[in-house]
N, C-alpha and C. Protein backbone atom coordinates (compact mmCIF):
# COMPACT_ATOMS: atom_id res chain seq x y z
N UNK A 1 -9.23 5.62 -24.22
CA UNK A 1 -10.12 5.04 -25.21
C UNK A 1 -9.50 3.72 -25.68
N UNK A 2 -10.56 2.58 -25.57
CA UNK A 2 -10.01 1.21 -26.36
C UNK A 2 -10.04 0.87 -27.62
N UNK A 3 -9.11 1.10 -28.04
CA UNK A 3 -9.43 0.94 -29.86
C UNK A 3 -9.27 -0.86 -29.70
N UNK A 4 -9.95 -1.17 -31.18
CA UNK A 4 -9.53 -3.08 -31.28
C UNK A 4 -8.71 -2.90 -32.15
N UNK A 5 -7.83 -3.79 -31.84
CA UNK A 5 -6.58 -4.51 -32.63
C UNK A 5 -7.32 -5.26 -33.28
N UNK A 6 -7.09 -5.28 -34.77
CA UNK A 6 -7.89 -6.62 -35.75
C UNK A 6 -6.60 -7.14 -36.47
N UNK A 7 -6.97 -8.56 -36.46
CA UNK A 7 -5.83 -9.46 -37.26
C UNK A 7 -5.79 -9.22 -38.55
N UNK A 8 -4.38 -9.62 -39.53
CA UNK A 8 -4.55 -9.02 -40.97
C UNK A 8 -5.93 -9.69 -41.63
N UNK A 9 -5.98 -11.43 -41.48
CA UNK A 9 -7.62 -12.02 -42.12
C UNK A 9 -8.75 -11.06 -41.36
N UNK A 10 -8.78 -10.49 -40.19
CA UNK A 10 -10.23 -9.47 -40.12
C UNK A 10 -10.22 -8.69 -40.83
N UNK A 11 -9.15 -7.75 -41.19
CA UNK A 11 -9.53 -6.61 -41.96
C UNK A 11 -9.10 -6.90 -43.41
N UNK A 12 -8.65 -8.08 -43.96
CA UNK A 12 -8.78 -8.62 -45.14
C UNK A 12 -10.34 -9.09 -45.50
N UNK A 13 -10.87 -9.47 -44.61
CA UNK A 13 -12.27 -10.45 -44.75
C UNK A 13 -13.37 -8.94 -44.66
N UNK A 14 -13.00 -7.76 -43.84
CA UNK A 14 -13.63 -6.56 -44.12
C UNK A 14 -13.61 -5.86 -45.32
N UNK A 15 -12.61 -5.64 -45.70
CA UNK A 15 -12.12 -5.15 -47.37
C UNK A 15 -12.58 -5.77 -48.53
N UNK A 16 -13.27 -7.29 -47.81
CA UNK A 16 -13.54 -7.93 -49.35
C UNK A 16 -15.07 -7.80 -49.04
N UNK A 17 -15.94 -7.20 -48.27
CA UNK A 17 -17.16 -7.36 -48.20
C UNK A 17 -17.89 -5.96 -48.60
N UNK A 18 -16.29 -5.11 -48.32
CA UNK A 18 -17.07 -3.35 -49.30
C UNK A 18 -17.26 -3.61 -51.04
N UNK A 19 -18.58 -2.86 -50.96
CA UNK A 19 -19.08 -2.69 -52.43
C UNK A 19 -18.82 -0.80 -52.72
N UNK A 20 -18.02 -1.01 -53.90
CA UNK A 20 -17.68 0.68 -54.22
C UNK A 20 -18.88 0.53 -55.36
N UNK A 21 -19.73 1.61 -55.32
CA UNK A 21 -20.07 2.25 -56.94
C UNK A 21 -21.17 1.87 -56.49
N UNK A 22 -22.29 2.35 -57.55
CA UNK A 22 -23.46 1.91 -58.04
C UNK A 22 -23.62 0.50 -59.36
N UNK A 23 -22.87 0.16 -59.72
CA UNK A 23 -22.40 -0.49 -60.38
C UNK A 23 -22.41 -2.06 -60.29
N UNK A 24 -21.07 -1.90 -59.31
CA UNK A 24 -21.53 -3.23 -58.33
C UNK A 24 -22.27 -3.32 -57.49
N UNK A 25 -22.75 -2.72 -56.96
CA UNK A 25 -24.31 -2.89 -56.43
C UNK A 25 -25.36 -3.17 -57.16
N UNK A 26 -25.30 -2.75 -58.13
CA UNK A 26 -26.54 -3.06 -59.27
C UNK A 26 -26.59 -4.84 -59.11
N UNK A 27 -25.14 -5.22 -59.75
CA UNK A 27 -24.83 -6.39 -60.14
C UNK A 27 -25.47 -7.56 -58.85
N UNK A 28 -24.74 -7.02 -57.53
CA UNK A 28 -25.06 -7.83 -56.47
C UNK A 28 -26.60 -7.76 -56.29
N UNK A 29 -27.18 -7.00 -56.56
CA UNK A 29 -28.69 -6.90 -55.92
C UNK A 29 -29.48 -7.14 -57.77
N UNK A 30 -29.24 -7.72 -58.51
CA UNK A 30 -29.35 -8.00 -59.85
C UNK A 30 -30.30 -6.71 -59.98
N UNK A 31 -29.97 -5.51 -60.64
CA UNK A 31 -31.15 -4.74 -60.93
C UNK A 31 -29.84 -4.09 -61.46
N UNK A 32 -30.59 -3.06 -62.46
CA UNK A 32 -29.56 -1.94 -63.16
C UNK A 32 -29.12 -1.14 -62.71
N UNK A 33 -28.31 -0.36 -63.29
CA UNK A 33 -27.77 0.61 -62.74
C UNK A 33 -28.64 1.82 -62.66
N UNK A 34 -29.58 2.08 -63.58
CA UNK A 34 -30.52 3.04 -62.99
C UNK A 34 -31.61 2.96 -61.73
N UNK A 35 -32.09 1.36 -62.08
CA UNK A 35 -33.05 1.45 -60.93
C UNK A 35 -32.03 1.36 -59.35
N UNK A 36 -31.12 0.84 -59.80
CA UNK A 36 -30.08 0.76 -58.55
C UNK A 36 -29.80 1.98 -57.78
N UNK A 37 -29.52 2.98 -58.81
CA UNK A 37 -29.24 4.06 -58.37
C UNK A 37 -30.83 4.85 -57.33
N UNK A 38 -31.75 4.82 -58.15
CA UNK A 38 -33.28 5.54 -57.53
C UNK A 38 -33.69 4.61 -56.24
N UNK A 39 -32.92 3.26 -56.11
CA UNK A 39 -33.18 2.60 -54.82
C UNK A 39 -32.11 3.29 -53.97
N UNK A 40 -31.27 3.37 -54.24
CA UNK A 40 -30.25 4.06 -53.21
C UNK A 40 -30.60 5.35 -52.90
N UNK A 41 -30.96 6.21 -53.64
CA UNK A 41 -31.22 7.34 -53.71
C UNK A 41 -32.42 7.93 -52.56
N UNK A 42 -33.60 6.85 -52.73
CA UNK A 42 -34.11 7.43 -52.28
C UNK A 42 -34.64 6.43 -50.87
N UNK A 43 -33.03 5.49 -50.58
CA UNK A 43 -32.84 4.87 -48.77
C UNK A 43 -33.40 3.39 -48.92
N UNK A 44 -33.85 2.61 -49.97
CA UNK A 44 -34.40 1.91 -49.60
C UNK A 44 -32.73 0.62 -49.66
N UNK A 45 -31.82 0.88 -49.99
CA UNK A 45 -31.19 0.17 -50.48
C UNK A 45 -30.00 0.63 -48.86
N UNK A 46 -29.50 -0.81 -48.19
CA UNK A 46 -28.44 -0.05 -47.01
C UNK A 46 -27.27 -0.13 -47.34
N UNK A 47 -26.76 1.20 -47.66
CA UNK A 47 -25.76 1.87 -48.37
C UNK A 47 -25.42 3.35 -48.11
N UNK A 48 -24.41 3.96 -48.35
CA UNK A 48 -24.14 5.48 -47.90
C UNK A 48 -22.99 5.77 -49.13
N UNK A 49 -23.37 7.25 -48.83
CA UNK A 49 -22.61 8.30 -49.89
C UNK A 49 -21.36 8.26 -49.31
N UNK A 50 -20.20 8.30 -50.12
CA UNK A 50 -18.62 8.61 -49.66
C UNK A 50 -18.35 9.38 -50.57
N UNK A 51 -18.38 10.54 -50.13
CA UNK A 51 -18.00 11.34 -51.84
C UNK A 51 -19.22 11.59 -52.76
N UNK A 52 -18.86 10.82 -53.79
CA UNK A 52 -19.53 11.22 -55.17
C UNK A 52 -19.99 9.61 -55.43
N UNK A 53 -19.32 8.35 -54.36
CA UNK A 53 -19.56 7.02 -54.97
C UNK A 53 -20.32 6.63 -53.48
N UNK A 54 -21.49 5.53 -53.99
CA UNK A 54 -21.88 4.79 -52.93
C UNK A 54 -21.57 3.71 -52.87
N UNK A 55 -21.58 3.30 -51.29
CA UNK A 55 -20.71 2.03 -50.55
C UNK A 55 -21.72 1.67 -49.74
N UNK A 56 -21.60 -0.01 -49.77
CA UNK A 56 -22.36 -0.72 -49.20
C UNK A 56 -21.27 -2.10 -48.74
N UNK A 57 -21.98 -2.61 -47.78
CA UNK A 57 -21.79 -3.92 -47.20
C UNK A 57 -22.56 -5.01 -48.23
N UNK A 58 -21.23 -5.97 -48.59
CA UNK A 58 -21.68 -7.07 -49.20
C UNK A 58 -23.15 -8.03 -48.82
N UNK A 59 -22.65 -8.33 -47.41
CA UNK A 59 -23.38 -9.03 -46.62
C UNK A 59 -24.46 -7.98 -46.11
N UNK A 60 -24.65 -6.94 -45.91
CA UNK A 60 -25.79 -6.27 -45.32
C UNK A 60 -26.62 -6.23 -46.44
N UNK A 61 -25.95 -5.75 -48.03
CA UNK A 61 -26.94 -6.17 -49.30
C UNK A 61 -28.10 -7.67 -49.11
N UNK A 62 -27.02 -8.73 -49.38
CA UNK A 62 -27.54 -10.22 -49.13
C UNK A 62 -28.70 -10.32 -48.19
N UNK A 63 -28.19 -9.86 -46.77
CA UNK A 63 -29.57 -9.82 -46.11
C UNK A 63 -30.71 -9.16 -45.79
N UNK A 64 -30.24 -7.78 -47.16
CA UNK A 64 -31.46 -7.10 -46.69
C UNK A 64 -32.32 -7.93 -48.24
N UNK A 65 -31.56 -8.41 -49.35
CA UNK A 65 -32.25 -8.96 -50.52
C UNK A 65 -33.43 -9.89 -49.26
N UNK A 66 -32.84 -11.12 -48.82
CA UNK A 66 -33.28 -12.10 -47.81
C UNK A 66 -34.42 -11.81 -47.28
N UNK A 67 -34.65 -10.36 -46.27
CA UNK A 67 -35.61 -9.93 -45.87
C UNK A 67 -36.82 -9.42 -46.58
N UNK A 68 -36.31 -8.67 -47.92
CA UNK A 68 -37.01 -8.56 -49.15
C UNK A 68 -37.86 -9.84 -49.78
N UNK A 69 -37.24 -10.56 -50.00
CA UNK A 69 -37.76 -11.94 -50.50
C UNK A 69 -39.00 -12.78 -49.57
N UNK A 70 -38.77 -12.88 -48.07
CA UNK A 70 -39.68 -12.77 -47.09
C UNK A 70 -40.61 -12.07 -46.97
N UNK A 71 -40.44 -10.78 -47.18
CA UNK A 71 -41.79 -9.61 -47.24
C UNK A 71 -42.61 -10.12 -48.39
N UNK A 72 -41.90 -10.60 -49.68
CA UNK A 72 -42.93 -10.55 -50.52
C UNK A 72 -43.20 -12.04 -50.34
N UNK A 73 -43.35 -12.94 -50.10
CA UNK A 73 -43.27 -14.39 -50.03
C UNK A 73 -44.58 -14.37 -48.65
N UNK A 74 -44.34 -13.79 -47.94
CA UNK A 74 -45.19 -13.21 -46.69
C UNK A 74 -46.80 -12.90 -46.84
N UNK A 75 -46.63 -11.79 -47.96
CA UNK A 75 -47.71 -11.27 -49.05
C UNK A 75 -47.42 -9.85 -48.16
C-alpha cells in the first residue's frame, strides 16, 4: 500500500482549514449557532460528526456558501 508523504506546510495548511464545533461554523457560514446546528443536523451543511463535535472543511464551507449564493442569484 502507498501511503503519501506530506511536507510539514501540507499538513500545516490542512490543520488550519479544519473547523471544530458548531460554533465556528456558525461564525464562518454567518448564521447562529442554532440555525447552524439544524443545518448540520439535518445534511444540508458539508460537515461530519466526530464524537459529540462537528467538523468541517474551511474551504468546502466557502464553496458550498459560493454555490448557495448562485442557486439563489440563479432564482
Amino acid at each position: 500500500m502507498n501511503i503519501p508523504v506530506l511536507s510539514e506546510a501540507e499538513l500545516e495548511a490542512m490543520s488550519k482549514d479544519i473547523v471544530w464545533g458548531v460554533k465556528d461554523i456558525a461564525k464562518i457560514i454567518n448564521r447562529n449557532e442554532r440555525q447552524t446546528y439544524h443545518l448540520l443536523s439535518a445534511g444540508f451543511i458539508p460537515a461530519r460528526k466526530v464524537g459529540a463535535q462537528w467538523v468541517a472543511s474551511k474551504s468546502h464551507l466557502l464553496e458550498w456558501m459560493r454555490e448557495i449564493k448562485a442557486q439563489v442569484r440563479a432564482g
